[in-house]
Protein backbone atom coordinates (compact mmCIF):
# COMPACT_ATOMS: atom_id res chain seq x y z
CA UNK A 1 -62.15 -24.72 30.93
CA UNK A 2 -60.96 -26.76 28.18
CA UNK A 3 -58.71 -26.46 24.73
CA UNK A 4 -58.91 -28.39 21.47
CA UNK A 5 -57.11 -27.74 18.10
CA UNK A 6 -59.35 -28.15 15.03
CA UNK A 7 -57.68 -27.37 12.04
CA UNK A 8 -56.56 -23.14 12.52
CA UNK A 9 -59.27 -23.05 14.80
CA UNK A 10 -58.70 -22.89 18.60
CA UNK A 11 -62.25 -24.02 20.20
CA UNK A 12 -62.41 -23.33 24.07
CA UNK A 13 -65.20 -24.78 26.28
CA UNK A 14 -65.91 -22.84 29.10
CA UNK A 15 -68.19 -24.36 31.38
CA UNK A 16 -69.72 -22.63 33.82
CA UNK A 17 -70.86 -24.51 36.82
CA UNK A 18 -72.93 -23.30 39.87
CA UNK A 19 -71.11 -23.52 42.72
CA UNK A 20 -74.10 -23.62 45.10
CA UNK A 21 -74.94 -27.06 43.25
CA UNK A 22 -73.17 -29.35 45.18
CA UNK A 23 -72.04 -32.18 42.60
CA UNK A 24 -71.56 -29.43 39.70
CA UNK A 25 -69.84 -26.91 41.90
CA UNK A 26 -67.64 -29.01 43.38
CA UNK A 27 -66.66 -30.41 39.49
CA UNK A 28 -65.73 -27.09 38.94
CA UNK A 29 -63.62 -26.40 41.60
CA UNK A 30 -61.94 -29.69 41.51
CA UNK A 31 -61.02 -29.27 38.04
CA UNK A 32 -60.39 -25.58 37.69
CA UNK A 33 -56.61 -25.38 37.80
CA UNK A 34 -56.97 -21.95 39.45
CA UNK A 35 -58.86 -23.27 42.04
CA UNK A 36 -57.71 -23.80 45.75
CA UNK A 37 -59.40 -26.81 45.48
CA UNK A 38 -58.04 -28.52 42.51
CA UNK A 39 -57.44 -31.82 42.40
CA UNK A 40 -55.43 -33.23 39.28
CA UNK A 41 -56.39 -37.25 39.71
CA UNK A 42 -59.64 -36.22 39.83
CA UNK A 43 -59.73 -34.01 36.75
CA UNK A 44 -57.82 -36.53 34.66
CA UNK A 45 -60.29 -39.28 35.97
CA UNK A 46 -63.76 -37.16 35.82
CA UNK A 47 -63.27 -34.78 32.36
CA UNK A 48 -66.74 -34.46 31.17
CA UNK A 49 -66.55 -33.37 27.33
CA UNK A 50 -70.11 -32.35 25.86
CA UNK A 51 -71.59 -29.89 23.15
CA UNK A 52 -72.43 -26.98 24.67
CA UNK A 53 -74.26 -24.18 23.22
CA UNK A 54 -71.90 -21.41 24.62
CA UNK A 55 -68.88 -22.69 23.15
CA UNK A 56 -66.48 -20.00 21.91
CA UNK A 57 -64.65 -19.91 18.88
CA UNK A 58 -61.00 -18.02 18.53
CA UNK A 59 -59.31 -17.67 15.13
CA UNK A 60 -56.15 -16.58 16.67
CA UNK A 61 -54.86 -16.63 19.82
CA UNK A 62 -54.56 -12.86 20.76
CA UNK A 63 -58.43 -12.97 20.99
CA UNK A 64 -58.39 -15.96 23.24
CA UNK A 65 -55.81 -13.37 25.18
CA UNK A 66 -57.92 -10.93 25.09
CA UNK A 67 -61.14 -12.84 26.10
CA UNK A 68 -58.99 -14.12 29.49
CA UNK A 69 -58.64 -10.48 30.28
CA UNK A 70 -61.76 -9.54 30.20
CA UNK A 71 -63.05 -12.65 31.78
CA UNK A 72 -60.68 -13.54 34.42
CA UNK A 73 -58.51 -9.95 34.78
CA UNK A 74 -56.89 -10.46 38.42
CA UNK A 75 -55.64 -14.74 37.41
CA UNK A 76 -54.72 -13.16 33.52
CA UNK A 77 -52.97 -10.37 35.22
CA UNK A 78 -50.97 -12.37 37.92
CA UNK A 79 -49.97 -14.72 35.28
CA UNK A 80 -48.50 -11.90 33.00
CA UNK A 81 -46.32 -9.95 36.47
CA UNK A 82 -44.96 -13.80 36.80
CA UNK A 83 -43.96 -13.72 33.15
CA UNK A 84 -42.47 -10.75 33.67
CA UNK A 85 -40.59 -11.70 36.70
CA UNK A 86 -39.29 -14.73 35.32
CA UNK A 87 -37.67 -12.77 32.33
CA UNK A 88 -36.05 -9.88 34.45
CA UNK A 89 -34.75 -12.80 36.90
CA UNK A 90 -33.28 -14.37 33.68
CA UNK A 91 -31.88 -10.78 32.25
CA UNK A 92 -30.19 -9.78 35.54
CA UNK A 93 -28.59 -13.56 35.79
CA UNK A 94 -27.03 -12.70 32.28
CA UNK A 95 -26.15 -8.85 33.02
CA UNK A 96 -24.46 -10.25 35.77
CA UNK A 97 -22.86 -12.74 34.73
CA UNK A 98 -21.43 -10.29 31.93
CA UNK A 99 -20.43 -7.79 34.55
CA UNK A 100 -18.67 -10.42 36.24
CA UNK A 101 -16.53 -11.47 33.62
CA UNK A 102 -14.34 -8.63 32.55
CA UNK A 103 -14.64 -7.48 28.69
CA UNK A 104 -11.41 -8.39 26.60
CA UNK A 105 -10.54 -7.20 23.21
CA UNK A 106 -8.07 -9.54 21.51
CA UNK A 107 -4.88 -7.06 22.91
CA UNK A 108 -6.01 -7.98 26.82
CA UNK A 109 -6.56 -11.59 26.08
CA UNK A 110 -2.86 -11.79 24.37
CA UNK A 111 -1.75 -10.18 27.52
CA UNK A 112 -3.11 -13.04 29.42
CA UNK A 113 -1.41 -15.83 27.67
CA UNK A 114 0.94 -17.89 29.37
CA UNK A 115 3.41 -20.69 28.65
CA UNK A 116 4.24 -21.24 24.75
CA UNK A 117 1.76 -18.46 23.75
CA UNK A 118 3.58 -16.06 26.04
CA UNK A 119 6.47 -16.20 23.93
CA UNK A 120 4.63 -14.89 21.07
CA UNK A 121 3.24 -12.10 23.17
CA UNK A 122 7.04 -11.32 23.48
CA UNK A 123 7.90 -11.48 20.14
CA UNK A 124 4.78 -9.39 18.82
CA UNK A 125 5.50 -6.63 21.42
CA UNK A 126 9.03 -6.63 20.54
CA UNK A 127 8.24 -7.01 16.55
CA UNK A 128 10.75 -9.59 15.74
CA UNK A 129 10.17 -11.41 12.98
CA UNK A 130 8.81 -15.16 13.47
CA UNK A 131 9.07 -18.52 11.64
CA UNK A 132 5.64 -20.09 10.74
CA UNK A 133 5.87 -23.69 9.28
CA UNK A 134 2.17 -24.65 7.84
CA UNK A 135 0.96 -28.16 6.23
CA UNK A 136 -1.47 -28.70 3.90
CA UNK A 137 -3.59 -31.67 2.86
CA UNK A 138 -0.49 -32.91 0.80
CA UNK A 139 1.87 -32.24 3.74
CA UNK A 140 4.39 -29.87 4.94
CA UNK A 141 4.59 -27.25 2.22
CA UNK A 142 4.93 -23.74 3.23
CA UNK A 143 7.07 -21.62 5.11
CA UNK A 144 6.84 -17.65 6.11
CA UNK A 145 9.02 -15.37 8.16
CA UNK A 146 6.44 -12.50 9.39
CA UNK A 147 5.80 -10.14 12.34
CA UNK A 148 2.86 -11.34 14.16
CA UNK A 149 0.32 -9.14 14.14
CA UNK A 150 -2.55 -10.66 16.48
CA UNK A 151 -2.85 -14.25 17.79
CA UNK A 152 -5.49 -16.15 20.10
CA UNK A 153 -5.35 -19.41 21.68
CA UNK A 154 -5.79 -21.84 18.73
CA UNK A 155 -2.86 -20.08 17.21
CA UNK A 156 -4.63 -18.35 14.73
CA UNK A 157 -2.33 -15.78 13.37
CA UNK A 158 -2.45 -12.53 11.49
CA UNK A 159 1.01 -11.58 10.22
CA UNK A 160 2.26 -8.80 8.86
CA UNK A 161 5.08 -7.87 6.29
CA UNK A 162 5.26 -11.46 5.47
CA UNK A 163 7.51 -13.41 3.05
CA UNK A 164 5.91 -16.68 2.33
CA UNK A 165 7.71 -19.83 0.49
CA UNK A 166 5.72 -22.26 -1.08
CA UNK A 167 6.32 -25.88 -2.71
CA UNK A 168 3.49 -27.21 -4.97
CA UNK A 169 3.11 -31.26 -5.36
CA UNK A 170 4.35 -32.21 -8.39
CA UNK A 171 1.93 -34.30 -10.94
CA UNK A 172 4.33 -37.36 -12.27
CA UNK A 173 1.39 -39.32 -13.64
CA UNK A 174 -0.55 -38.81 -10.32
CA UNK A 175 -0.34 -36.01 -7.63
CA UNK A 176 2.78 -37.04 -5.38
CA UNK A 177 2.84 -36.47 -1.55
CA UNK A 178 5.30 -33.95 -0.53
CA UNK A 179 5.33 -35.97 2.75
CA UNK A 180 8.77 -36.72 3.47
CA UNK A 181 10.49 -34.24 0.92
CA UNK A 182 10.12 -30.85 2.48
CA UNK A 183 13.66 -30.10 3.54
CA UNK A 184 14.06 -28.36 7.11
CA UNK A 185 13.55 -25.05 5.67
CA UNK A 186 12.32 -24.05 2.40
CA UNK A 187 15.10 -22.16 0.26
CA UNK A 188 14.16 -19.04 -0.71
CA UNK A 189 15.45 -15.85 -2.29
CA UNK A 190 15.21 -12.10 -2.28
CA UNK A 191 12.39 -10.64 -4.53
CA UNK A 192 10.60 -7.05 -4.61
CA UNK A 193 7.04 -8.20 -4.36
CA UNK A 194 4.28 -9.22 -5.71
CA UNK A 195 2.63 -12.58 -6.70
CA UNK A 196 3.92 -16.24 -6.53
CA UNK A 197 7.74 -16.34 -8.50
CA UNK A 198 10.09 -18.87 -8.75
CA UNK A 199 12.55 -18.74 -5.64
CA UNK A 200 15.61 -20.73 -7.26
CA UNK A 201 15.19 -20.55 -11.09
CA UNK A 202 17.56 -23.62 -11.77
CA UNK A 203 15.78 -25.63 -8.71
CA UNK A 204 14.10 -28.71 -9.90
CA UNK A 205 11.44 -28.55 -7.26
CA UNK A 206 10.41 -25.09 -8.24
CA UNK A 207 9.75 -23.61 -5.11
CA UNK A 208 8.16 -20.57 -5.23
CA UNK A 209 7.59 -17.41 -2.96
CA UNK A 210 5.70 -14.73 -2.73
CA UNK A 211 5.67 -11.57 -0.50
CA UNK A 212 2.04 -10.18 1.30
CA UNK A 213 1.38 -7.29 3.27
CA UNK A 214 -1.35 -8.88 5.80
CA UNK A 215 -1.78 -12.40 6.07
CA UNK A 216 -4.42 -14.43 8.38
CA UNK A 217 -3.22 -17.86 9.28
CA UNK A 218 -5.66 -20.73 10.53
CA UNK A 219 -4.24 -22.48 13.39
CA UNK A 220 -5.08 -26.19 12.42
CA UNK A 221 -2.88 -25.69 9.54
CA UNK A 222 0.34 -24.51 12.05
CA UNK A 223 2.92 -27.09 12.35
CA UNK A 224 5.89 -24.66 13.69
CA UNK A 225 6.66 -21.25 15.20
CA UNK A 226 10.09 -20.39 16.05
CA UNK A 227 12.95 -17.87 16.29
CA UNK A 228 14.26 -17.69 12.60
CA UNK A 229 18.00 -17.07 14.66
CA UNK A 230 17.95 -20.56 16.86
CA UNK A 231 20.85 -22.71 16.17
CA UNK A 232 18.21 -25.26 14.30
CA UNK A 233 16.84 -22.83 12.36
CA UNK A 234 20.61 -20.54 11.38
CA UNK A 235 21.87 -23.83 10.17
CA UNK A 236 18.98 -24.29 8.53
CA UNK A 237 19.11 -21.14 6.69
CA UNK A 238 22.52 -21.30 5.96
CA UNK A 239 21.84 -24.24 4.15
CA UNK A 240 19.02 -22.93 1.77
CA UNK A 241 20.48 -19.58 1.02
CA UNK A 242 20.40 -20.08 -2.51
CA UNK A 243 23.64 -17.49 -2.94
CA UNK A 244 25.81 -18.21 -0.17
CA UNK A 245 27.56 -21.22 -2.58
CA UNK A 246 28.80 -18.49 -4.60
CA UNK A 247 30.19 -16.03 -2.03
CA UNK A 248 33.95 -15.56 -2.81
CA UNK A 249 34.58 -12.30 -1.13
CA UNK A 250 33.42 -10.02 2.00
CA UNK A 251 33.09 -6.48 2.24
CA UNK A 252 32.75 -5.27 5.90
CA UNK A 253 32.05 -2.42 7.65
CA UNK A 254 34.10 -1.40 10.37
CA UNK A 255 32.31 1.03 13.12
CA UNK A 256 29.00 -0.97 14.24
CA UNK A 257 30.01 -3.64 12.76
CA UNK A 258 33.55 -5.29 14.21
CA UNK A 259 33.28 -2.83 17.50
CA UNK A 260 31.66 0.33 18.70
CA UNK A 261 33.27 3.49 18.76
CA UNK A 262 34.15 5.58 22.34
CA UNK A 263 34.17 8.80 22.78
CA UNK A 264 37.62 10.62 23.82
CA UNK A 265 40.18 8.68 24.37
CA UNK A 266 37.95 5.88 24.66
CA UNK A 267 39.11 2.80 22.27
CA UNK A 268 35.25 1.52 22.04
CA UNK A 269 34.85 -1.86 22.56
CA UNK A 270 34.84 -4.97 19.91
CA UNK A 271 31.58 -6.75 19.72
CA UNK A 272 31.26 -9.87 20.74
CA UNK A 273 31.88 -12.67 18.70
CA UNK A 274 33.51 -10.36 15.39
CA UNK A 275 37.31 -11.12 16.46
CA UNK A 276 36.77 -14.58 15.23
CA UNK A 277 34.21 -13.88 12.80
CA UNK A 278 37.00 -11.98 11.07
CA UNK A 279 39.70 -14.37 11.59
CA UNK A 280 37.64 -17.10 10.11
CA UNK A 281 36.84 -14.72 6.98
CA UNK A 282 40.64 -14.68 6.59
CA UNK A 283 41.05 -18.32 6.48
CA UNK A 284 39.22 -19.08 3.38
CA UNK A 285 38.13 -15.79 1.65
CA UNK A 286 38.61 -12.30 0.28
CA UNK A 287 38.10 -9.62 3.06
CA UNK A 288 38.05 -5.79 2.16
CA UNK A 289 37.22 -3.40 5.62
CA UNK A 290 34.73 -0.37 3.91
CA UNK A 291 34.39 2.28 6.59
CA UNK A 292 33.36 5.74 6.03
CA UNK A 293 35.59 6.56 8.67
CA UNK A 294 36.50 10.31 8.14
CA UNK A 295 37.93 11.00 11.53
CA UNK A 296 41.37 9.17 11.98
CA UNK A 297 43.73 8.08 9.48
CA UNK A 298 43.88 4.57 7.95
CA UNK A 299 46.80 3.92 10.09
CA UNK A 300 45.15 5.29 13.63
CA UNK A 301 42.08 2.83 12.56
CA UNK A 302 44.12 0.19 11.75
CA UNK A 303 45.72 0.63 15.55
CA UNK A 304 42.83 0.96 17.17
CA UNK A 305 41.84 -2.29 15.78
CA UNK A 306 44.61 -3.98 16.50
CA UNK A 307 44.65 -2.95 20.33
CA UNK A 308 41.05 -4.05 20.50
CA UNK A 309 42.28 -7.42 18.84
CA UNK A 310 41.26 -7.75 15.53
CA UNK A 311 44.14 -9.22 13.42
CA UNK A 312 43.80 -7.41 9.94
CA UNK A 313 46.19 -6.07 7.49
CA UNK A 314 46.32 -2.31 7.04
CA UNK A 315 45.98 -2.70 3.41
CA UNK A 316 42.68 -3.89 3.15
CA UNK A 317 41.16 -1.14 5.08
CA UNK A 318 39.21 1.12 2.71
CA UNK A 319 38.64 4.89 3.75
CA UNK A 320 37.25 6.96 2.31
CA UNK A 321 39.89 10.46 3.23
CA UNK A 322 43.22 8.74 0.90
CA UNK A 323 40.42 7.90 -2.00
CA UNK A 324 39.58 11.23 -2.06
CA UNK A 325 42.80 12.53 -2.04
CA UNK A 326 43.24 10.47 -5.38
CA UNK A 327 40.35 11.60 -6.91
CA UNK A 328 41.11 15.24 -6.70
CA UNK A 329 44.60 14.96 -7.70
CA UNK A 330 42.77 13.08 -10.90
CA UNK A 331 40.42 15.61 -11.75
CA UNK A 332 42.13 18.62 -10.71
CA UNK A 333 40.60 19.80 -7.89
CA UNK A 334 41.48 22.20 -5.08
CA UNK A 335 39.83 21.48 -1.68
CA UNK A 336 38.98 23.83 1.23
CA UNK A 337 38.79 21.43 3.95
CA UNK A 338 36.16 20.97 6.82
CA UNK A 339 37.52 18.31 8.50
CA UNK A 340 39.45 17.03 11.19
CA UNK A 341 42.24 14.38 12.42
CA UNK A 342 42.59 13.63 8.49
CA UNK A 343 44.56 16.40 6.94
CA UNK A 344 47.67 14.21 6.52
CA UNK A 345 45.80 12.51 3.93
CA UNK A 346 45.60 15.58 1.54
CA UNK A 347 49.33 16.22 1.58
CA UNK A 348 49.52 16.14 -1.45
CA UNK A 349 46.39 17.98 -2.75
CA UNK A 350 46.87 21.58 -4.40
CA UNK A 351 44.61 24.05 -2.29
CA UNK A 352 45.18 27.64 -3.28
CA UNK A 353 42.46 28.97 -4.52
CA UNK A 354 39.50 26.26 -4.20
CA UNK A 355 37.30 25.54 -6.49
CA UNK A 356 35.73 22.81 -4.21
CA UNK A 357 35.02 22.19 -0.58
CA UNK A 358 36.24 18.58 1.62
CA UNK A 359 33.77 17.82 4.26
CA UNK A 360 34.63 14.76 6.96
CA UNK A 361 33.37 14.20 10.40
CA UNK A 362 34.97 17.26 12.16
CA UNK A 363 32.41 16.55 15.68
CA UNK A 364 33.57 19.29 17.64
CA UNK A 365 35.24 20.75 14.43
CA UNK A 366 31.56 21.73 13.06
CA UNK A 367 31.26 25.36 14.76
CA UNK A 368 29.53 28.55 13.52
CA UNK A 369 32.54 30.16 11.99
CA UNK A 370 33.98 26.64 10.65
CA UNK A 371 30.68 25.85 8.73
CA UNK A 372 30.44 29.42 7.55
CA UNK A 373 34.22 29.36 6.04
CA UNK A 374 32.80 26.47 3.90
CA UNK A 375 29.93 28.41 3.05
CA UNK A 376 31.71 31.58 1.40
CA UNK A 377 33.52 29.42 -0.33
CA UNK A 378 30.91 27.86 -2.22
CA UNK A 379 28.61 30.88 -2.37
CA UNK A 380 31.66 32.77 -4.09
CA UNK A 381 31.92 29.62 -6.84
CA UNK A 382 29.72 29.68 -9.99
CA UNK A 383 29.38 26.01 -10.00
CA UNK A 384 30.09 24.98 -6.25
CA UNK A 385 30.70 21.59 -5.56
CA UNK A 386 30.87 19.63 -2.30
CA UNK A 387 32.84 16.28 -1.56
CA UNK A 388 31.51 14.38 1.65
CA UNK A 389 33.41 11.73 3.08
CA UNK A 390 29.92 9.62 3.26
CA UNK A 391 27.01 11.25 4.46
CA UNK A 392 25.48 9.00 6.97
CA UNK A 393 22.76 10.17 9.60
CA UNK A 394 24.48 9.36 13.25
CA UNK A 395 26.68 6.39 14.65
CA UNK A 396 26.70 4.73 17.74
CA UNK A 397 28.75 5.36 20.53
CA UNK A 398 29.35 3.31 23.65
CA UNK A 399 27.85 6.82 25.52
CA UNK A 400 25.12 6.57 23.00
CA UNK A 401 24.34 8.02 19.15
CA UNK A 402 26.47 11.00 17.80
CA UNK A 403 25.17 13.24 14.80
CA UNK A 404 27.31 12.07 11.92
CA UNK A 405 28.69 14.75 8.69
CA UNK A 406 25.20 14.36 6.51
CA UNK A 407 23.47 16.66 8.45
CA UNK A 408 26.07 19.31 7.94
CA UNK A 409 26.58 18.93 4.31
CA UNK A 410 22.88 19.05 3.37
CA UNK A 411 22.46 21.91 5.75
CA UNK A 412 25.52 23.51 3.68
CA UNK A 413 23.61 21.95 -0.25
CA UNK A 414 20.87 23.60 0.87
CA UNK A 415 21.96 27.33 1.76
CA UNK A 416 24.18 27.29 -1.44
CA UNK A 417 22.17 25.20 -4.15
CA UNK A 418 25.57 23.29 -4.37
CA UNK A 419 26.23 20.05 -6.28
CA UNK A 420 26.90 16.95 -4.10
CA UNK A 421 29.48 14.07 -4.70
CA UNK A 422 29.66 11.64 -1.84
CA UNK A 423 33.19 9.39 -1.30
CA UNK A 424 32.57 6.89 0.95
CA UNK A 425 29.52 4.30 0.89
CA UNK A 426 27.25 4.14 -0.59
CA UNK A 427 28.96 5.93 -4.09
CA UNK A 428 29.22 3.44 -6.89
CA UNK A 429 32.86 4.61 -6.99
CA UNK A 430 33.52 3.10 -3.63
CA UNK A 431 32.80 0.05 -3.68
CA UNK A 432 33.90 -0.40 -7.09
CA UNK A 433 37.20 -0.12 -5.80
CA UNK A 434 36.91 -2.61 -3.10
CA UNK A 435 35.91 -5.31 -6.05
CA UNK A 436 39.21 -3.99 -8.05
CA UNK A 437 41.27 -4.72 -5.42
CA UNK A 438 39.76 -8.46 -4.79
CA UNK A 439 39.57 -9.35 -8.50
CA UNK A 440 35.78 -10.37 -7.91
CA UNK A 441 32.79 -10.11 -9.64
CA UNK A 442 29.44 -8.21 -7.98
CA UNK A 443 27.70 -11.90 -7.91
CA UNK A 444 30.56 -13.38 -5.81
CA UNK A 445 30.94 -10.16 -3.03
CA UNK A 446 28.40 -10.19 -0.15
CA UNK A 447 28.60 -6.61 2.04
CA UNK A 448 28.30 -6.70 5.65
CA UNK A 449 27.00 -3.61 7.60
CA UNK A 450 24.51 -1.73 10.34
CA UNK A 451 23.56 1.07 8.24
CA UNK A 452 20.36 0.29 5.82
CA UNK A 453 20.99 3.06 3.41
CA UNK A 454 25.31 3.19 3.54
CA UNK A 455 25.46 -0.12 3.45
CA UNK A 456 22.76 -2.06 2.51
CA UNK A 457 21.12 -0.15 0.29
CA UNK A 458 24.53 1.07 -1.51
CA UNK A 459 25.80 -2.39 -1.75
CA UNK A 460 22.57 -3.57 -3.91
CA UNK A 461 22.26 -0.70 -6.19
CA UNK A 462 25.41 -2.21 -7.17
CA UNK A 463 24.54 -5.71 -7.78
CA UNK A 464 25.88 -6.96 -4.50
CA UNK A 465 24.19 -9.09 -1.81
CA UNK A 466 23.94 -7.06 1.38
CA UNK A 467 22.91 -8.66 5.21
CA UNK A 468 21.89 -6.23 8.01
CA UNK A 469 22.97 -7.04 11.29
CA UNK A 470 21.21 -5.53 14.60
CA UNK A 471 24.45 -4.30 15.84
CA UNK A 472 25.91 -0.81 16.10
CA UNK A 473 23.13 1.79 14.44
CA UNK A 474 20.48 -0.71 13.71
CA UNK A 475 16.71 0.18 14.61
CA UNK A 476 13.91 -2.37 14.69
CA UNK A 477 11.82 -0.28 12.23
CA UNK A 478 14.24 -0.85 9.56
CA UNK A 479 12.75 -4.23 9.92
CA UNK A 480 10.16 -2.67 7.88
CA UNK A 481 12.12 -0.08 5.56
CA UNK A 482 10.04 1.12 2.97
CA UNK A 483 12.63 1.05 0.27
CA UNK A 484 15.47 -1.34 1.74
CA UNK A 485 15.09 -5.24 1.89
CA UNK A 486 18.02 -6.95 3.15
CA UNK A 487 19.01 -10.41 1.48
CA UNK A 488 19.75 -11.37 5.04
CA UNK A 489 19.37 -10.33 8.34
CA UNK A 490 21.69 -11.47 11.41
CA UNK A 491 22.22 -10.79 15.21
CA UNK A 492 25.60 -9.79 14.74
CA UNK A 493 29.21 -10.53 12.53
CA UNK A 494 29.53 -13.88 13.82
CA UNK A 495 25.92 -15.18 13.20
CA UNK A 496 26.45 -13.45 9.31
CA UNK A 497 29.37 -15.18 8.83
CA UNK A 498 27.63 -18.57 10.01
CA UNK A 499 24.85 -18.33 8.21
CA UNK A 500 27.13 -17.88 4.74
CA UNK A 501 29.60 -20.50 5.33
CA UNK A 502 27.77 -22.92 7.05
């Protein structure tokens, strides 16, 4: 049997030799490849090629197929079960081998990381925000504080919530490398979103910066990622906060902030590092203490300070029970009080006859028949009003959070459709008079605090720059507030305070 391509015609010879013939059956067997008696020197050597009258022609070659299995069934058939075997011998290698190696989504295989890559595991578990440094074909040029989102082992990244910083090459007569003149970190400034800006308006090197929801990073273009809070990359920061030159004055909260409270007679304990922070504040700036403290006097707060160590004069503590007590005198007002531990403060207050209701943090104070006393009252008024000394959510104990006065006093706006005047942060009034008392300016005053709506969010409705510190009430998913954006967030008092003056 014999093949030959002519053109797109396959021409087969079969020849058909008589075995009982000696010299022609023994050709045939010695050159039939299915033959026991084959002999592949010989064939090469002894190919006899001549036109035959029974040669077959085959225009494709399923009819040359089909021609084998009708001439030569059992040989066609055995070749087409060792076909077959061969490709289930090569499926079951690869099913195995599958089997064998476990299936990993990206989550499993970032479980598996170790060494550097580990670390970012940590940090994505823990969502704490990163430091990506990234170069471009012109250089180091862009940096982006993010949460990671997913990474692999060529440091690809996808990062979310991410605030990018960006400096283009400038063109002086030719496109310049920005080799050599990207400072440690970029500077950068708080925006509300959207689209490249300019960071520093009066910078030179218009850096610009830009805010993204999702961002996918290519690993050959990663230079850097680190802890935004390492002592490299705090000083840094400190240096390319674009405000911090003009900080003249701090406004800090107290609980959370300098120490956390105890319960009982417990004192609390101060945080670490805030006794110095504060004493350094003292040595070269204007410090006002703005607590919404509604359960001891200025002067038991001022104590408790002291015997905790804090040096700080009682006159710069700001609370919020002796405001009040001015305001009401001023716009004659006469409070029913629900409050506790602060009466002493309202001395002075006319309250026959109310025509407003006082709510502090009474804790144990808030019973049935206390809350229900403040109730009548304003149900009997035709234009009730209630004053809250603040109206934060909880604070932190050393035993743990404690349900703080807003509860109460939107429990009590709600059943009587009263109106609702807070004292206390985060009213404009408030902090207002901390800047009165400082003789500075809203661009010069940076606010210090734990709570993202008291105190960071009511300092910048007011034009002032607020940092969040992850002390006292702080939560990591005000990381991500929907409506809050900290110019500046620190581990603690001391690390704030650092970061502003250097």
């Amino acid at each position: 049997m014999r093949m030959r391509e002519s053109g797109e015609i396959i021409r087969c010879r079969l020849w058909q030799m008589d075995p009982s013939t000696s010299r022609a059956g023994r050709y045939v067997q010695q050159t039939d490849p299915f033959s026991e008696n084959f002999d592949a020197e010989y064939a090469l050597e002894n190919i006899e090629i001549s036109p035959r009258s029974d040669d077959l022609d085959f225009t494709s070659v399923e009819l040359y197929e089909q021609f084998l299995m009708e001439q030569e069934p059992d040989t066609t058939q055995g070749i087409l079960e060792l076909d077959k075997e061969e490709a289930e011998r090569i499926f079951d290698k690869e099913r195995r081998k599958r089997e064998k190696k476990k299936n990993k989504d990206v989550n499993t295989k970032m479980e598996a990381m170790e060494g550097p890559l580990a670390r970012l595991r940590e940090y994505r578990n823990r969502q704490r925000k990163v430091m990506v440094v990234l170069r471009s074909d012109s250089g180091v040029n862009r940096v982006m504080t993010a949460q990671i989102l997913a990474f692999d082992k060529h440091w690809n990244l996808v990062l979310r919530n991410v605030h990018e910083t960006y400096l283009p090459a400038k063109r002086l007569g030719k496109v310049q490398s920005l080799r050599g003149q990207m400072p440690c970190a970029v500077r950068y400034d708080q925006v509300s979103g959207g689209g490249w800006r300019y960071a520093v308006e009066e910078s030179k090197r218009h850096v610009l910066e830009r805010r993204q929801n999702l961002l996918f990073v290519m690993g050959d273009s990663v230079v850097l990622v680190s802890n935004p809070n390492c002592p490299t990359m705090k000083m840094a920061l400190a240096e390319d906060i674009p405000w911090r030159t003009s900080v003249r004055g701090f406004l800090l909260d107290v609980t959370g902030v300098l120490y956390n409270s105890g319960g009982g007679r417990d004192l609390g304990e101060a945080i670490p590092g805030s006794i110095e922070a504060v004493r350094r504040l003292y040595a070269g700036s204007s410090v006002r203490f703005l607590s919404n403290e509604s359960s001891s006097t200025r002067a038991e707060l001022h104590a408790k300070l002291t015997k905790l160590g804090f040096d700080i004069k009682i006159e710069h503590l700001i609370t919020p029970a002796p405001v009040c007590a001015k305001y009401l005198n001023r716009e004659s007002l006469r409070p029913h009080l629900l409050l506790a531990g602060v009466e002493t403060e309202f001395v002075g207050c006319h309250m026959v006859d109310p025509n407003c209701v006082v709510m502090g943090d009474a804790e144990e104070g808030f019973t049935y028949d206390a809350l229900n006393k403040a109730f009548r009252v304003l149900h009997g008024m035709k234009d009730p009003l209630l004053i809250s000394l603040g109206c934060g959510k909880f604070y932190q104990r050393t035993d743990g959070p404690c349900l703080d006065l807003g509860g109460f006093a939107k429990g009590l706006v709600f059943a009587t459709e009263a109106r609702h005047s807070v004292i206390g942060k985060p009213s404009t009034e408030y902090f207002t008079i901390a800047l009165e008392e400082m003789g500075l300016n809203r661009e010069s005053v940076v606010m210090i605090g734990d709570d993202i709506v008291s105190d960071v969010g009511g300092a910048q409705k007011q034009g002032i720059k607020a940092v969040q510190v992850r002390t006292g009430k702080w939560k990591e998913e005000w990381a991500n507030h929907g409506s809050v954006r900290p110019d500046l967030v620190a581990d603690n008092l001391s690390a704030a305070v650092s970061a502003i003056l250097g």
